[in-house]
N, C-alpha and C. Protein backbone atom coordinates (compact mmCIF):
# COMPACT_ATOMS: atom_id res chain seq x y z
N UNK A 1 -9.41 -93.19 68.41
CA UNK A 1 -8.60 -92.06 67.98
C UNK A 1 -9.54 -90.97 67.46
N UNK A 2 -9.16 -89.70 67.66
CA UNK A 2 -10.31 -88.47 67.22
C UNK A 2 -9.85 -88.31 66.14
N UNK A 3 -10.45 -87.18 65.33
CA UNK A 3 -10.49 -86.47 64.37
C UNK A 3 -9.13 -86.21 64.21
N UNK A 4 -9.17 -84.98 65.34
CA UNK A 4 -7.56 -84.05 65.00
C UNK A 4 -6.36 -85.21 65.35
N UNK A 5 -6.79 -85.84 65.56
CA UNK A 5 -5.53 -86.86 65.87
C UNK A 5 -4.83 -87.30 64.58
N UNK A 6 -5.46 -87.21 63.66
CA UNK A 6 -5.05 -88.20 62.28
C UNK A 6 -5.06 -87.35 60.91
N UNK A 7 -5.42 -85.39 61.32
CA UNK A 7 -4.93 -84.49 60.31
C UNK A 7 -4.08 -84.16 60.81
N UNK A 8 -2.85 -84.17 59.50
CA UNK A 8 -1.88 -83.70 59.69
C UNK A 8 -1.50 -82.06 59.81
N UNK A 9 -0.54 -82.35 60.86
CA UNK A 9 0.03 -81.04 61.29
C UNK A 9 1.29 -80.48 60.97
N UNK A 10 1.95 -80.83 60.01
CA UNK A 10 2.89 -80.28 59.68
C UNK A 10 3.47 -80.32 58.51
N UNK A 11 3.77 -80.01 57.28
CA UNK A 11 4.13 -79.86 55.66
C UNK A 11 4.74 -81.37 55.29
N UNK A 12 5.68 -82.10 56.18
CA UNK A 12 5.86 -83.39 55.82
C UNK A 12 4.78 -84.26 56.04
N UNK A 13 3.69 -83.97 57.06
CA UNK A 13 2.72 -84.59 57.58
C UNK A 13 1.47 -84.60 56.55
N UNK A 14 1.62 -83.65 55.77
CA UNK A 14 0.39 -83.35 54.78
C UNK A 14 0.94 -84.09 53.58
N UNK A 15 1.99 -83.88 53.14
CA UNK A 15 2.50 -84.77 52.14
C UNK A 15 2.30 -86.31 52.15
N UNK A 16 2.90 -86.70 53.22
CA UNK A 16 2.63 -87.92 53.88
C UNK A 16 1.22 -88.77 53.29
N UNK A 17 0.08 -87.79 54.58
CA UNK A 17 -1.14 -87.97 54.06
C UNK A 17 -1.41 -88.37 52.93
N UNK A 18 -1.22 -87.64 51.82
CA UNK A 18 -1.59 -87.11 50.29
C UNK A 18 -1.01 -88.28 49.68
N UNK A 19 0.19 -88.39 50.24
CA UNK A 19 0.77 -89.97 49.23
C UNK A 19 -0.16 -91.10 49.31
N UNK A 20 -0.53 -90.98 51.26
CA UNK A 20 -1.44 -92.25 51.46
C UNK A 20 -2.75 -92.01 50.84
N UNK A 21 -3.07 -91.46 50.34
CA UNK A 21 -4.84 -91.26 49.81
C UNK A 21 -4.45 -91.35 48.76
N UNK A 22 -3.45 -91.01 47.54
CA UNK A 22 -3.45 -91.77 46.43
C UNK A 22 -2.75 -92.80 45.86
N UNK A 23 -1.95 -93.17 46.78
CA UNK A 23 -1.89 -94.98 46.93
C UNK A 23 -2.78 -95.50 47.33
N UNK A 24 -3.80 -95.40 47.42
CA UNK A 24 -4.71 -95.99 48.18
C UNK A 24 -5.46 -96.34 47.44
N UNK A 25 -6.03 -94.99 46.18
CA UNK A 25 -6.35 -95.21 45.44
C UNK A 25 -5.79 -95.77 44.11
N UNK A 26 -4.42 -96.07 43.73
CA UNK A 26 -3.97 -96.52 42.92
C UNK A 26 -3.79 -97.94 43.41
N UNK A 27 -3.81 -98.33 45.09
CA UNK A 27 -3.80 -100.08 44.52
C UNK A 27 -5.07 -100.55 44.31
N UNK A 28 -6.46 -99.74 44.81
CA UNK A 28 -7.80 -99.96 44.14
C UNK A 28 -8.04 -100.27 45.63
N UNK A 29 -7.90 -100.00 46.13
CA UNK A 29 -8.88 -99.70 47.50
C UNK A 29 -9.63 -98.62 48.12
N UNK A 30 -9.42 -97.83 47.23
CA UNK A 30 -10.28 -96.44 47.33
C UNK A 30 -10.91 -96.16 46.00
N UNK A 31 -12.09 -95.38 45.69
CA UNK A 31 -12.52 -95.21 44.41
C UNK A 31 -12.15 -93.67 44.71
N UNK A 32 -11.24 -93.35 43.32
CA UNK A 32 -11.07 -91.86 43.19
C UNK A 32 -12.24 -91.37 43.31
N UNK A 33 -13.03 -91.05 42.64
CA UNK A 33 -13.94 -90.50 42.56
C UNK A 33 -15.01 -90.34 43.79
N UNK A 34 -14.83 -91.20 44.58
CA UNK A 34 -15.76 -91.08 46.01
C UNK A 34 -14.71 -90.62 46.75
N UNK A 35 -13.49 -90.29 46.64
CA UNK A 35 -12.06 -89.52 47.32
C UNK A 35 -12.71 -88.15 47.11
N UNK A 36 -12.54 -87.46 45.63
CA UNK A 36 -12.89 -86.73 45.39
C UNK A 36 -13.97 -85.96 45.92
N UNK A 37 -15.27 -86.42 46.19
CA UNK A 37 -16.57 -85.61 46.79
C UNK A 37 -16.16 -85.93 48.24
N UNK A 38 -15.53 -86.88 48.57
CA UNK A 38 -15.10 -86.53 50.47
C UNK A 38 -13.93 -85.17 50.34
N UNK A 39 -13.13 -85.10 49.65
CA UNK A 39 -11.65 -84.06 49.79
C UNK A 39 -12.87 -82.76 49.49
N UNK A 40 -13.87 -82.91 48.50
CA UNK A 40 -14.26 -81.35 48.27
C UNK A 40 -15.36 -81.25 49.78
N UNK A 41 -16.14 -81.87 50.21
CA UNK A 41 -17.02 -81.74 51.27
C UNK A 41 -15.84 -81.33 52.41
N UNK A 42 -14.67 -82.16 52.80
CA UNK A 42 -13.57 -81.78 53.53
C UNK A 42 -13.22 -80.35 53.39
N UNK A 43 -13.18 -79.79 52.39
CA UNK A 43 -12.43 -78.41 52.15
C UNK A 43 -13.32 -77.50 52.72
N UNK A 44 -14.87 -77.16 51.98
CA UNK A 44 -16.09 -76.65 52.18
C UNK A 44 -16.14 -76.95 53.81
N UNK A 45 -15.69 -78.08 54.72
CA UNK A 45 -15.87 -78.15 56.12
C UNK A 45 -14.96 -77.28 56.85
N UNK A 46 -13.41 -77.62 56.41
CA UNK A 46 -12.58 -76.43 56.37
C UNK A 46 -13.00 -74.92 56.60
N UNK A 47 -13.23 -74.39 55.23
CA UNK A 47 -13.50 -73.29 54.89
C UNK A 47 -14.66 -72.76 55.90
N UNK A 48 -15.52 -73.79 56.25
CA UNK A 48 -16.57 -72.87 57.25
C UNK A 48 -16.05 -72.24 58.33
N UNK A 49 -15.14 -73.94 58.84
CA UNK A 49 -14.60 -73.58 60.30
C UNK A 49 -13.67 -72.99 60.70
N UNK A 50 -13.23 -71.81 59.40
CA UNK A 50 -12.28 -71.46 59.58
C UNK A 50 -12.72 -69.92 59.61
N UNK A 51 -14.13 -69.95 58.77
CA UNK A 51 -14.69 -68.87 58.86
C UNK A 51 -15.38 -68.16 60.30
N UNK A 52 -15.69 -69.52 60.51
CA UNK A 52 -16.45 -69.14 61.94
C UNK A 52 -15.73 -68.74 63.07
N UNK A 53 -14.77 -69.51 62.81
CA UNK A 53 -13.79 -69.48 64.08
C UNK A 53 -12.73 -68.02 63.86
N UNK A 54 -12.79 -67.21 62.92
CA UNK A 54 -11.77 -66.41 62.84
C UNK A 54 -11.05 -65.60 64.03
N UNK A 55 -12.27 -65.05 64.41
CA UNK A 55 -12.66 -64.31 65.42
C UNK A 55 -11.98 -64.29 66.63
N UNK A 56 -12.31 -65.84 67.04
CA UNK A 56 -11.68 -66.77 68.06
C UNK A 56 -10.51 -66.85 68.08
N UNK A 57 -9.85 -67.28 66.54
CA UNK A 57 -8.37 -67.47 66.77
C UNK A 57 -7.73 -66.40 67.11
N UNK A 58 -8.12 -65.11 66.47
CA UNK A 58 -6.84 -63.82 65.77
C UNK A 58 -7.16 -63.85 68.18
N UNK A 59 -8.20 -64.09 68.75
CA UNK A 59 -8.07 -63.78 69.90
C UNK A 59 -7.10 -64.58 70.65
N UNK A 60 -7.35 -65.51 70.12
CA UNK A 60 -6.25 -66.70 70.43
C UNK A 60 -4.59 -66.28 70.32
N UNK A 61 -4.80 -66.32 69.21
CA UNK A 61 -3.11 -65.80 68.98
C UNK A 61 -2.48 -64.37 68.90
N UNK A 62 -3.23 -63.80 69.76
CA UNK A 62 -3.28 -62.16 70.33
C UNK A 62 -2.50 -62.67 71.87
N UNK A 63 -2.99 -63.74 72.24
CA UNK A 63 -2.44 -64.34 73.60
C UNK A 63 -0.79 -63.92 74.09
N UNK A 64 -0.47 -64.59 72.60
CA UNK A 64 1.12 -64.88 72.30
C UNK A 64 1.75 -63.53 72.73
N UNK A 65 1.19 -62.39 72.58
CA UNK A 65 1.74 -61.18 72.64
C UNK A 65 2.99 -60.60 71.85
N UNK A 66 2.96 -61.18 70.33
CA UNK A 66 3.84 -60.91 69.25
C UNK A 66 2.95 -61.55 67.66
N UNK A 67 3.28 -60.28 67.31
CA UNK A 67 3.13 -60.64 65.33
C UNK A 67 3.63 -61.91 65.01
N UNK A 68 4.24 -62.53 65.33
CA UNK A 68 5.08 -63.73 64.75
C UNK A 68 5.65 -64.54 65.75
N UNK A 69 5.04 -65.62 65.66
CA UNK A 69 5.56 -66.87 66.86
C UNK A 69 5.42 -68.02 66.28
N UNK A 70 5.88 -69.11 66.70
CA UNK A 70 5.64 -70.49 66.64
C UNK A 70 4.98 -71.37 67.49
N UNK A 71 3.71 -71.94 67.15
CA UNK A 71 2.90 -72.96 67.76
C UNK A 71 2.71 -74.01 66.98
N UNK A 72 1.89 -74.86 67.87
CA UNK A 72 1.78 -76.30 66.93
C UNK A 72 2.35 -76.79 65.74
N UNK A 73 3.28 -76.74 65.65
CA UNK A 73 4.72 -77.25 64.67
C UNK A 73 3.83 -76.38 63.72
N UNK A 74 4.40 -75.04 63.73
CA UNK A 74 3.78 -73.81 62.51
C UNK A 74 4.47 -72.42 63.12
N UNK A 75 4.81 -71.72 62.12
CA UNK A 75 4.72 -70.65 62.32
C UNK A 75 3.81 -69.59 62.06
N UNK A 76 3.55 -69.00 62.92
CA UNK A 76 1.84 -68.14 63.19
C UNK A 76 2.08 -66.27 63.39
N UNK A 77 1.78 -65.93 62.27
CA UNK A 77 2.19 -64.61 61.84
C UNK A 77 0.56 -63.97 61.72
N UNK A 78 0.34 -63.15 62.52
CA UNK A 78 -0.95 -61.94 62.70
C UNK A 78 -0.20 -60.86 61.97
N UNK A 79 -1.23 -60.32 60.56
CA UNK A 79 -1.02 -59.35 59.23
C UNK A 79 -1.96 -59.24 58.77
N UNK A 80 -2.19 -57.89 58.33
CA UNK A 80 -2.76 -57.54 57.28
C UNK A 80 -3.07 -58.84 56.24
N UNK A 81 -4.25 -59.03 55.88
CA UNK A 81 -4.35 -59.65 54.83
C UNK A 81 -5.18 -59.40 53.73
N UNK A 82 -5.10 -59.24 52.53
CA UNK A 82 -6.22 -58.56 51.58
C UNK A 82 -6.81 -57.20 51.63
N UNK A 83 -5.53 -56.53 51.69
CA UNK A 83 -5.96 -54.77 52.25
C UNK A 83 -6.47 -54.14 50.39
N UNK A 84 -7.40 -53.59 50.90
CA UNK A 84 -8.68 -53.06 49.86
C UNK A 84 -7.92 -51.42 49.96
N UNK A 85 -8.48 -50.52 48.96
CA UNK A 85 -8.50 -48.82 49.43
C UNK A 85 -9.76 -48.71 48.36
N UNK A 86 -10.34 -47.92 48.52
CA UNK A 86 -11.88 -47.38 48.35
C UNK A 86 -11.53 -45.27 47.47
N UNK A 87 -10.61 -45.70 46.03
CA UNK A 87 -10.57 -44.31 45.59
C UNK A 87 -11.84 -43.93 45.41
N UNK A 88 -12.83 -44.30 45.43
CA UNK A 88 -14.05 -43.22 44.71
C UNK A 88 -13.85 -42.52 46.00
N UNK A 89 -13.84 -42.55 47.35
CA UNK A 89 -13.58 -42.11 48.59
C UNK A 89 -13.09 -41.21 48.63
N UNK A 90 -12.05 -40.39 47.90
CA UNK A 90 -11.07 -39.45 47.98
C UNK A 90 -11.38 -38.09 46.82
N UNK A 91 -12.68 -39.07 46.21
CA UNK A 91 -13.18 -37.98 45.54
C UNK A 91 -12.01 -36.70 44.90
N UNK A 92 -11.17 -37.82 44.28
CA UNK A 92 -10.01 -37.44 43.25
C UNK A 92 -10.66 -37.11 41.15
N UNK A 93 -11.23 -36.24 41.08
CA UNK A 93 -11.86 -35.79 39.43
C UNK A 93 -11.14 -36.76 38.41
N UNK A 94 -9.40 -36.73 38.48
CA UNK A 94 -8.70 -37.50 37.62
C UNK A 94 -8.97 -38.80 37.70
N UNK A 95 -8.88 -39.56 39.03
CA UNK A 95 -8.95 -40.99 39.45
C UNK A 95 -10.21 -41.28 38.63
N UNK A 96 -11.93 -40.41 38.91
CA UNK A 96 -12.91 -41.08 38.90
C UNK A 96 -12.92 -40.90 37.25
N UNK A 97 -12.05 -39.76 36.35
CA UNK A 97 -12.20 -40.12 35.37
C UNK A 97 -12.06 -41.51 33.88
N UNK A 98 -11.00 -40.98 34.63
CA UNK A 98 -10.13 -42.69 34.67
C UNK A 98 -11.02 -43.98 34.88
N UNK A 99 -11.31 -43.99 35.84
CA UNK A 99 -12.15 -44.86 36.14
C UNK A 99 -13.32 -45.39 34.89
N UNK A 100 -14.30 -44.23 35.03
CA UNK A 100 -15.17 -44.48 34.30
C UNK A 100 -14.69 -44.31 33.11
N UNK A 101 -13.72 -44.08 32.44
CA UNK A 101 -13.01 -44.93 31.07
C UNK A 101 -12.42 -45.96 30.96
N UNK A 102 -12.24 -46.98 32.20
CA UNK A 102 -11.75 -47.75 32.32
C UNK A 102 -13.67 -48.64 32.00
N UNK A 103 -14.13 -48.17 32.69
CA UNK A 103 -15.39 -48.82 32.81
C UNK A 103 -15.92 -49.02 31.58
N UNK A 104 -16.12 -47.33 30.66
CA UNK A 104 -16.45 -47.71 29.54
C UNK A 104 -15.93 -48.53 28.82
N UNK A 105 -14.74 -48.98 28.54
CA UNK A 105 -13.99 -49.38 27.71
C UNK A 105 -14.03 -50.93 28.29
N UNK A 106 -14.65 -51.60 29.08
CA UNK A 106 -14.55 -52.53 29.78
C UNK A 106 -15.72 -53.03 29.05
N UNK A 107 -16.63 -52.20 29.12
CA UNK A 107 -18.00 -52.68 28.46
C UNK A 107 -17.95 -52.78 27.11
N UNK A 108 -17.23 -52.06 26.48
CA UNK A 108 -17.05 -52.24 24.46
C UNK A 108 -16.24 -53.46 24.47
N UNK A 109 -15.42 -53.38 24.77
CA UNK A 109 -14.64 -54.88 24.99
C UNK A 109 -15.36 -56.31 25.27
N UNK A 110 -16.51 -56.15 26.21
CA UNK A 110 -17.46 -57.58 26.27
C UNK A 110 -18.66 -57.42 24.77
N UNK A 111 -18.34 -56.74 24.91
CA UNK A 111 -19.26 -56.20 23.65
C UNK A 111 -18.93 -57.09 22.49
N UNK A 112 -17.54 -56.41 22.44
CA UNK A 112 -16.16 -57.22 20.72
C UNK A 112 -16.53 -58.62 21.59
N UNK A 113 -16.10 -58.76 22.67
CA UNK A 113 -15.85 -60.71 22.84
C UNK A 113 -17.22 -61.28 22.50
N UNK A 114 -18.35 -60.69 22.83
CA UNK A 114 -19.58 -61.54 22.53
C UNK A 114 -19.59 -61.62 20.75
N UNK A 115 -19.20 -60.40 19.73
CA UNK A 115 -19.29 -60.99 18.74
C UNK A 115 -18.89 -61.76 18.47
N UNK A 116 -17.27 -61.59 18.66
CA UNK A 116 -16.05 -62.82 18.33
C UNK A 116 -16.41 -63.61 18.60
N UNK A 117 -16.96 -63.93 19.74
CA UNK A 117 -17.61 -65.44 20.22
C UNK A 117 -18.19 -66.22 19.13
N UNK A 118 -19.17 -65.48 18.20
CA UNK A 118 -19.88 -66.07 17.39
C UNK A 118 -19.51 -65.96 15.54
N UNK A 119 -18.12 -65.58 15.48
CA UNK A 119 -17.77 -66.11 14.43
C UNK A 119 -17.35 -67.68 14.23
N UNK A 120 -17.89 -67.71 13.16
CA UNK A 120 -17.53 -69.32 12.68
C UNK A 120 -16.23 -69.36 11.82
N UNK A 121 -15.79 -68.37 10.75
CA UNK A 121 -15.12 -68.53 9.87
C UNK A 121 -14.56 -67.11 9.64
N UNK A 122 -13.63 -66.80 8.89
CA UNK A 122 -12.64 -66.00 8.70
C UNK A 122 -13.40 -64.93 7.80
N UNK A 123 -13.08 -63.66 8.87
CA UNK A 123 -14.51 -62.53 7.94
C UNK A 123 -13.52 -60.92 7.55
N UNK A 124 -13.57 -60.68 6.57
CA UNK A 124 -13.40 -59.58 6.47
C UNK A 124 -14.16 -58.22 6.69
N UNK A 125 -13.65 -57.29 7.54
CA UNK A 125 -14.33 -56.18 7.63
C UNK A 125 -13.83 -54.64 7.52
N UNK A 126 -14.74 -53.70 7.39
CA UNK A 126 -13.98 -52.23 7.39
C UNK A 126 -13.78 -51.95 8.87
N UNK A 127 -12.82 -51.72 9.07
CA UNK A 127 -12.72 -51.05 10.86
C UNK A 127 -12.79 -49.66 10.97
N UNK A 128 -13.24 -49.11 11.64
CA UNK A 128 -13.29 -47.33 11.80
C UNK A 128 -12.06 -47.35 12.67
N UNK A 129 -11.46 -48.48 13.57
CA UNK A 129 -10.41 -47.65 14.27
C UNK A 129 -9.33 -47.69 12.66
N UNK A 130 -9.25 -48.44 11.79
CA UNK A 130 -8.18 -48.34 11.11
C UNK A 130 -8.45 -47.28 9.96
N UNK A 131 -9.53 -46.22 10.07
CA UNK A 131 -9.73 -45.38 9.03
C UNK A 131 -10.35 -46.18 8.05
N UNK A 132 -10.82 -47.34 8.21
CA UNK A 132 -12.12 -48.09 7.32
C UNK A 132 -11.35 -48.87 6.07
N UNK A 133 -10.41 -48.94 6.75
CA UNK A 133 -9.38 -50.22 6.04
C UNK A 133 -9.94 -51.20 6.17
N UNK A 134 -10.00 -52.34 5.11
CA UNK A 134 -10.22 -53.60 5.42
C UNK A 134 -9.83 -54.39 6.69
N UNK A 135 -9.92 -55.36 7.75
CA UNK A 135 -9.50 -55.99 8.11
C UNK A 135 -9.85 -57.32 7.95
N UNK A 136 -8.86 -58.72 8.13
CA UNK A 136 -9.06 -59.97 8.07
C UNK A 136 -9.77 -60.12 9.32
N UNK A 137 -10.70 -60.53 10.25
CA UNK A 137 -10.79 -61.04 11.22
C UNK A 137 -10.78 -62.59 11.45
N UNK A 138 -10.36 -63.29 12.83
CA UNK A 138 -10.21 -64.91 12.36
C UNK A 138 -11.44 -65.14 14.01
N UNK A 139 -11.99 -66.29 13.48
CA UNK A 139 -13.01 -66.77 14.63
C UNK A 139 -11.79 -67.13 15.88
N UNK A 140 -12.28 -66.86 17.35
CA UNK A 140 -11.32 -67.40 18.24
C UNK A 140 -10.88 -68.55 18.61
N UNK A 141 -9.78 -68.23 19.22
CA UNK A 141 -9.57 -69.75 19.83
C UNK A 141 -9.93 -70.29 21.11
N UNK A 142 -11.16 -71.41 20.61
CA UNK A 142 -11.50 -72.22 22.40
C UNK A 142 -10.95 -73.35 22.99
N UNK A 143 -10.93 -73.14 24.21
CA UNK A 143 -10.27 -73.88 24.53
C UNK A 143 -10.50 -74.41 26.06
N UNK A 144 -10.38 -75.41 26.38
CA UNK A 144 -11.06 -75.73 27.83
C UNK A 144 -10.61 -76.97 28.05
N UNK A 145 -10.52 -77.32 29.70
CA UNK A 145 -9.64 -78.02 30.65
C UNK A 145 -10.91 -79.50 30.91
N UNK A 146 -11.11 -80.33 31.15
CA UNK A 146 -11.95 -81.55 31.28
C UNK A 146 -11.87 -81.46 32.63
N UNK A 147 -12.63 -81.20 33.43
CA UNK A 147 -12.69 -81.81 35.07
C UNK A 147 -13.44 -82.44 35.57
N UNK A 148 -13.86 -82.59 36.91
CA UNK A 148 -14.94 -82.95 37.52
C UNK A 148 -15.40 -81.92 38.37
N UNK A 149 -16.73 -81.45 37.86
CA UNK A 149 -17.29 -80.60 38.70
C UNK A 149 -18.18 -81.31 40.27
N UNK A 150 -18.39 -80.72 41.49
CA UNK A 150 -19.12 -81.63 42.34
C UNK A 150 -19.83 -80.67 43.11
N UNK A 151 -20.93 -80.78 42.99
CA UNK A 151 -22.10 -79.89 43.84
C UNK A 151 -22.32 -80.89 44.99
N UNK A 152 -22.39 -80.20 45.97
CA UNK A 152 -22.62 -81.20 47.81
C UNK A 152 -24.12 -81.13 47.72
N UNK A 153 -25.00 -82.15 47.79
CA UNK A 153 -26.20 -82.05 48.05
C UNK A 153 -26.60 -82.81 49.91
């Protein structure tokens, strides 16, 4: 049996799959964790061949001679995807002002987070935006998710 023979092709078919790879691993016949660096090397294999091949397909499914058809138990829609616009381009005075206050103000802001970063404890200070009123400041809150990271060597 090949490759494409045994990925699934269709939304019940992927589910399917997915149940069987972690039953698989829950009756202990698979080690999660060696699941894990095959599913991420799988994706990264994905992602190439999907890169490479782009080209190929949109030619492929140019064939069909419609925006929207159905093949291989899927429906296959040619669109716009991730449309960008380029204002510095239009060389608009207001836009680019904007802009570069957006910019500045982007940079004072990493500025405040790097201090905040490094409070330990609850500090009082004068603020100039508040007319040099006292303020309480409080150290932030961190906070972070436990995963498994996996580099492909």
């Amino acid at each position: 049996m090949g490759l494409t023979e045994i990925i699934p092709t269709t939304k019940s078919e992927a589910v399917q799959f997915a149940d069987r790879l972690i039953q698989s691993v829950m009756d202990g016949n698979m080690n999660a964790l060696e699941l894990h660096v095959k599913l991420t090397a799988m994706t990264k294999a994905i992602d190439d061949v999907k890169s490479r091949l782009r080209d190929v397909t949109l030619d492929e499914a140019a064939k069909y001679g419609s925006k929207s058809f159905e093949a291989y138990t899927a429906k296959i829609e040619l669109a716009e995807l991730g449309t960008k616009y380029n204002y510095e381009a239009c060389c608009d005075p207001l836009w680019n002002e904007a802009n570069q206050q957006v910019n500045q103000w982007s940079e004072k802001r990493k500025e405040r987070e790097s201090f905040l970063k490094t409070l330990k404890e609850t500090t009082v200070i004068a603020s100039e935006s508040t007319g040099g009123e006292q303020v309480t400041i409080h150290p932030c809150i961190k906070s972070s998710t436990t995963g498994i990271k996996i580099t492909l060597i």
